[in-house]
Protein backbone atom coordinates (compact mmCIF):
# COMPACT_ATOMS: atom_id res chain seq x y z
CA UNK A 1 0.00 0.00 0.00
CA UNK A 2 1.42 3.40 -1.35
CA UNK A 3 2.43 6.25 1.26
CA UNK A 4 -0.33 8.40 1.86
CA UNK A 5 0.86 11.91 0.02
CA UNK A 6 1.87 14.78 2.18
CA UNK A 7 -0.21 17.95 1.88
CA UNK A 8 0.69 20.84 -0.49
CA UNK A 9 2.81 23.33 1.07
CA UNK A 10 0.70 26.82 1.15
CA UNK A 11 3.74 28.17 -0.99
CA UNK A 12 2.31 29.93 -4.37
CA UNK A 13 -1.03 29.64 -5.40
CA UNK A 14 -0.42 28.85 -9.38
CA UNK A 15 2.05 25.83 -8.02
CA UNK A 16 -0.78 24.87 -5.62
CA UNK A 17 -2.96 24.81 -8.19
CA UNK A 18 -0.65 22.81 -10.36
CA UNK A 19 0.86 19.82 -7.58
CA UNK A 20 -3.58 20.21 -6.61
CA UNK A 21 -4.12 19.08 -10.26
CA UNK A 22 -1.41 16.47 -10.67
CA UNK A 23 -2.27 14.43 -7.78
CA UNK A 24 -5.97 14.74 -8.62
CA UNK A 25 -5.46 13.09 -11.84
CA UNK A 26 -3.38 10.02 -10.48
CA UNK A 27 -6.40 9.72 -8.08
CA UNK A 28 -8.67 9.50 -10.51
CA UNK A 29 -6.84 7.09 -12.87
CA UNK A 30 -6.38 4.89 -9.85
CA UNK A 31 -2.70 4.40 -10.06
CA UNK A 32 0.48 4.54 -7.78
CA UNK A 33 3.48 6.54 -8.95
CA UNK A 34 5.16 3.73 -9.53
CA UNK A 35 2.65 2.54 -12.12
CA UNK A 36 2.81 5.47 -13.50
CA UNK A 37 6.32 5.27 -14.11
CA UNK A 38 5.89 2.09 -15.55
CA UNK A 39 2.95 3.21 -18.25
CA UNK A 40 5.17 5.81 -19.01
CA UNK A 41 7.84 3.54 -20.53
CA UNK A 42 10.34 4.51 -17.30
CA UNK A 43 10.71 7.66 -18.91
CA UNK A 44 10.85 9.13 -15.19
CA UNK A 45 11.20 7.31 -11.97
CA UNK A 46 8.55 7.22 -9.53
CA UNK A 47 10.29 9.39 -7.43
CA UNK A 48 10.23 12.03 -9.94
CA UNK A 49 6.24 11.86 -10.58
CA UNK A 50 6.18 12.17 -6.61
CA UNK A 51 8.24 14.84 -6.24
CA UNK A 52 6.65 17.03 -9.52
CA UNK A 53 3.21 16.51 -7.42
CA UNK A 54 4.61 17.86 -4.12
CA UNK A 55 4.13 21.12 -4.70
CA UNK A 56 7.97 21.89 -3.32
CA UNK A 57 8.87 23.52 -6.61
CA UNK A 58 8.19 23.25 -10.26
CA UNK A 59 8.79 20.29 -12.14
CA UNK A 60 10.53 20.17 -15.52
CA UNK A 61 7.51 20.59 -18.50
CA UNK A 62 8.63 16.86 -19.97
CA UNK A 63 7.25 15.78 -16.52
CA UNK A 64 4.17 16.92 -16.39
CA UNK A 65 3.64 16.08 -19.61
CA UNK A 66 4.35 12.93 -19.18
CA UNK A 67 2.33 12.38 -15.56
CA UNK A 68 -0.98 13.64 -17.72
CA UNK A 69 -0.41 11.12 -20.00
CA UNK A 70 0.06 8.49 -17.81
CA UNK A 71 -2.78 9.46 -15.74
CA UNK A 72 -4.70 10.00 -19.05
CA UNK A 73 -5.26 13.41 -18.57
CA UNK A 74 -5.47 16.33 -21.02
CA UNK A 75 -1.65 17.42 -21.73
CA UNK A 76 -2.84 20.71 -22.86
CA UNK A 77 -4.09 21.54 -19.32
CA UNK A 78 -1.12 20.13 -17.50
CA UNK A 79 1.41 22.25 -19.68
CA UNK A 80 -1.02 25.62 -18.93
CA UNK A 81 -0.91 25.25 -15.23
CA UNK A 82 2.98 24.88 -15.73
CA UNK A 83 3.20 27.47 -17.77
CA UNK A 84 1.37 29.79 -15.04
CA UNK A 85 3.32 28.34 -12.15
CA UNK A 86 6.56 29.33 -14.23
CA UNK A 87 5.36 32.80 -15.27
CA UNK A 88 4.34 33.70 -11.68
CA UNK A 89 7.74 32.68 -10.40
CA UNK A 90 9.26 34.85 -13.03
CA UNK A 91 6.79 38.20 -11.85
CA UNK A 92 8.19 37.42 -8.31
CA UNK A 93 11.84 37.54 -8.67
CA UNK A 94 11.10 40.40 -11.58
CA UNK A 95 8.39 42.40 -10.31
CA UNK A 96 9.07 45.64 -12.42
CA UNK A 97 9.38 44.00 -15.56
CA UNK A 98 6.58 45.12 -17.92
CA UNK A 99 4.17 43.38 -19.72
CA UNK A 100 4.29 44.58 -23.35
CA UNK A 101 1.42 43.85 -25.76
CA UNK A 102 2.95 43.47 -29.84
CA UNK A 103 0.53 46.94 -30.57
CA UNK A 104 3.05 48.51 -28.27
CA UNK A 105 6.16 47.71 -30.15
CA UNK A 106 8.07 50.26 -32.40
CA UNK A 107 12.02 48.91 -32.82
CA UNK A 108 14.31 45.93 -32.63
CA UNK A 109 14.79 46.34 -28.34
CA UNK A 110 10.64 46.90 -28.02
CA UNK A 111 10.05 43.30 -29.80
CA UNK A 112 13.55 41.97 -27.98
CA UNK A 113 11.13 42.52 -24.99
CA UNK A 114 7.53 41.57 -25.35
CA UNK A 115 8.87 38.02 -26.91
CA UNK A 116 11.14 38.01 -24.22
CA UNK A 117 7.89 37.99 -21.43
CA UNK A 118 6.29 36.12 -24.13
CA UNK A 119 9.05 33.28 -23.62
CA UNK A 120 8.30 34.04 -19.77
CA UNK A 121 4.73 33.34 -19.93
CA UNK A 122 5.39 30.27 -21.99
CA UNK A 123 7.36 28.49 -19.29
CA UNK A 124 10.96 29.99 -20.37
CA UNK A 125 10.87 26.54 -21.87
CA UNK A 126 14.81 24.80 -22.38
CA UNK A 127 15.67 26.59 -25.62
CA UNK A 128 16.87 23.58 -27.10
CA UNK A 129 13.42 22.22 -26.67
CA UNK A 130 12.56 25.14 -28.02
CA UNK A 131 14.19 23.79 -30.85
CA UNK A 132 13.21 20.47 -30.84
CA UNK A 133 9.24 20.98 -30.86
CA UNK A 134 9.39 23.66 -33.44
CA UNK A 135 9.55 20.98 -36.09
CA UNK A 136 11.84 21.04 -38.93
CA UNK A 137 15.38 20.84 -38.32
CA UNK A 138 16.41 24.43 -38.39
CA UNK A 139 13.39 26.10 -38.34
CA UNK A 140 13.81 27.84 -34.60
CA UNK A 141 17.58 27.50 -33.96
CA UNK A 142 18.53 27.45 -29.96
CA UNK A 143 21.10 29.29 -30.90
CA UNK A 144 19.65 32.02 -32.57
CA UNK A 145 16.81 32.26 -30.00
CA UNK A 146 19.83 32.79 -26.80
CA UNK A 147 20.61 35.55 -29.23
CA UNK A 148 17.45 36.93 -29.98
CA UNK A 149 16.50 36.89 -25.87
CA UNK A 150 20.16 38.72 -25.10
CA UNK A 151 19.01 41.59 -27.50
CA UNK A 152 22.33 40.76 -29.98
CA UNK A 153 19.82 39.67 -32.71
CA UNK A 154 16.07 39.46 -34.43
CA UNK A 155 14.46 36.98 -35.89
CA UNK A 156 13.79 36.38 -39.63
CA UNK A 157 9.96 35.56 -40.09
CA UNK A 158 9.82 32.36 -40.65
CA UNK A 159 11.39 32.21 -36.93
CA UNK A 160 9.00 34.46 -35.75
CA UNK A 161 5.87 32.00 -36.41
CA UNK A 162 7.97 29.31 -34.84
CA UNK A 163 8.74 30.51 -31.70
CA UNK A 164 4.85 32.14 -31.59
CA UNK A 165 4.06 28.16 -32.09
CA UNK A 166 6.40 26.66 -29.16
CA UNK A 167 5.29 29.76 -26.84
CA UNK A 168 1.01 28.54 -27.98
CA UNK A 169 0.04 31.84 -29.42
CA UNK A 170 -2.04 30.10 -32.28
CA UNK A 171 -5.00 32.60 -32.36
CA UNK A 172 -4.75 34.11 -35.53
CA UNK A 173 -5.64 37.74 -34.95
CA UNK A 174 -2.80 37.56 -32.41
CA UNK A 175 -0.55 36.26 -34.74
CA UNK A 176 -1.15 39.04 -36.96
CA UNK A 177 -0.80 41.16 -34.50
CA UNK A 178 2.44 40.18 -33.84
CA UNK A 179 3.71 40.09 -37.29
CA UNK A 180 2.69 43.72 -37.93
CA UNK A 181 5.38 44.53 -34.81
CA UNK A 182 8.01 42.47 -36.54
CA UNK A 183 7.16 44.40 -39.41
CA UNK A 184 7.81 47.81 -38.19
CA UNK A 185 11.30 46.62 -36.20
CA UNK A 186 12.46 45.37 -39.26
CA UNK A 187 11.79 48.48 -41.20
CA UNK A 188 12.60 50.70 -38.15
CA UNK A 189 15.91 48.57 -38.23
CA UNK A 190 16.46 49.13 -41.92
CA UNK A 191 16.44 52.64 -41.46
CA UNK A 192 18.44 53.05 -39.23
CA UNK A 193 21.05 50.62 -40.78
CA UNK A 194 20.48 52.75 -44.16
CA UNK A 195 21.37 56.02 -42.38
CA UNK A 196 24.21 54.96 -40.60
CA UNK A 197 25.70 53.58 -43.83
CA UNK A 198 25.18 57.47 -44.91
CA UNK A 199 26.36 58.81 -42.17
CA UNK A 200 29.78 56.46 -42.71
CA UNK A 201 29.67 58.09 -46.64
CA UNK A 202 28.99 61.28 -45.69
CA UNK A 203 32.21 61.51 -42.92
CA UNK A 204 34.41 59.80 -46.07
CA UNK A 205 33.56 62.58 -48.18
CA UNK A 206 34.54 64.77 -45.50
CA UNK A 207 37.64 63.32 -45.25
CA UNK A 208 38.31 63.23 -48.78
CA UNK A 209 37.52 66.88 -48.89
CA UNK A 210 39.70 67.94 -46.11
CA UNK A 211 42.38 65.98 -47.48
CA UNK A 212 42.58 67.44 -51.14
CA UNK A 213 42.31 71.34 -49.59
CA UNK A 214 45.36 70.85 -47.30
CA UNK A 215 47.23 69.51 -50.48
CA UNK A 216 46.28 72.68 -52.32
CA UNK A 217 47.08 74.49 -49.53
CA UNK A 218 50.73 73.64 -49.11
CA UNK A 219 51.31 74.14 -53.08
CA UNK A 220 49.62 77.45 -53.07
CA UNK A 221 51.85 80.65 -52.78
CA UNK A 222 53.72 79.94 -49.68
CA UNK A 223 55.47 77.07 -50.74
CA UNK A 224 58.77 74.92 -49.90
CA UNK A 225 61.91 76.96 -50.41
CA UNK A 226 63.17 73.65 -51.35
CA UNK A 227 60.35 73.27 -54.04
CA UNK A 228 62.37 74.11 -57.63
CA UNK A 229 60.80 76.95 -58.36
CA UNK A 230 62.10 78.68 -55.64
CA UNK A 231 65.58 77.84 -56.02
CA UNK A 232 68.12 81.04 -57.15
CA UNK A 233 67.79 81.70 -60.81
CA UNK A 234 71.52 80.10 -62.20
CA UNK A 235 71.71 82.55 -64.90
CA UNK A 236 72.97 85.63 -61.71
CA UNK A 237 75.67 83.04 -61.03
CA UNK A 238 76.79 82.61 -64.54
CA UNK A 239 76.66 86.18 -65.28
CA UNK A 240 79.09 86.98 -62.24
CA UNK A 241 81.54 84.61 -62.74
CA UNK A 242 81.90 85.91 -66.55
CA UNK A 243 82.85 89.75 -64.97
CA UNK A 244 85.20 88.43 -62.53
CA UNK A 245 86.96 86.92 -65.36
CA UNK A 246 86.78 89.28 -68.05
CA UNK A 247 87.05 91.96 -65.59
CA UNK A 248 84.05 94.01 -66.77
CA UNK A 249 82.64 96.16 -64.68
């Protein structure tokens, strides 16, 4: 006969709610965690369904997934609460972060954040099973999303609607919603790449103009005294060595 479980520590109410839901759905599938373990193909140990049902902390999303399938549960529901639990944890160490909707965003930084709380409110799900559930190999590199949430890069389009995909935004107004803010960082981003390549023009042409009026300058009437058309005119010299020898005067 299994342990009886201990009761949910009154820690956060979206992990209450969570560990609550968990062990209701092993109840009500009538099995012990170590059945569970087994109809899960030992994917994870009994312990491990135990422990994601304590309500102690938050359990990895591949367990919970896998405990609602065991139980026979809807997945869908499981990986919500989870998702909740995980955003509510990240509001508590990060309480002044904003909350920004895609209407709101202008530039590349303004859509770094809102997909950035977006990945928040998703779970801030292992970005290399980020990776792994967009699909196609390729399609959402974890690389390119570390860069993306650091702010050192944007995503094409194509990654765009993958990452909206992992992160469950599926509604299609939304989607469109955030496409139009990709949009206008993209062309805000243009523009400002297109005027800084003028600006780099611009300050060569400045250069180049500086450059030729200092050459002009030093060739102008104040010259070298070494330049040859300064030197002594050799005809005086001839002229007074031919007196001193013919001794005209």
């Amino acid at each position: 006969m299994a342990r009886p479980e201990r009761s949910i520590p009154p820690s956060d109410p979206d992990l209450e709610r969570l560990a609550g839901w968990l062990r209701r759905q092993r109840r009500a599938a009538g099995l012990t965690h170590r059945e569970m373990a087994k109809t899960s193909g030992h994917a994870f140990s009994a312990t491990t369904f135990s422990r994601a049902a304590s309500g102690n902390g938050i359990p990895r999303l591949l367990v919970v997934e896998a405990y609602a399938r065991a139980c026979g549960a809807p997945v869908g529901e499981a990986r919500r609460l989870w998702q909740a639990a995980r955003y509510a944890e990240h509001r508590r160490r990060n309480p002044a972060a904003g909350v920004p909707g895609p209407d709101r965003v202008y530039d590349r930084d303004g859509l770094t954040h809102a997909l950035r709380e977006l990945y928040y409110k998703a779970g801030a799900i292992p970005v290399d099973e980020m990776e792994r559930r967009a699909g196609r190999h390729g399609e959402l590199p974890h690389s390119t999303v570390l860069r993306m949430l650091a702010g050192k890069s944007m995503l094409d389009l194509a990654q765009l609607m993958a990452f909206l995909r992992v992160c469950e935004v599926t509604d299609g107004v939304e989607v469109e919603r955030w496409c139009d803010a990709w949009d206008r960082a993209r062309r805000r981003q243009d523009m400002e790449r297109q005027g800084s390549r003028l600006a780099r023009v611009h300050e060569a042409s400045a250069r180049s103009r500086r450059s030729v009026r200092g050459d002009n300058a030093s060739t102008a009437g104040g010259g070298s005294a070494t330049h040859p058309r300064f030197l002594p005119y050799p005809h005086a010299a001839l002229a007074g060595s031919w007196k001193q020898r013919t001794g005209t005067p």
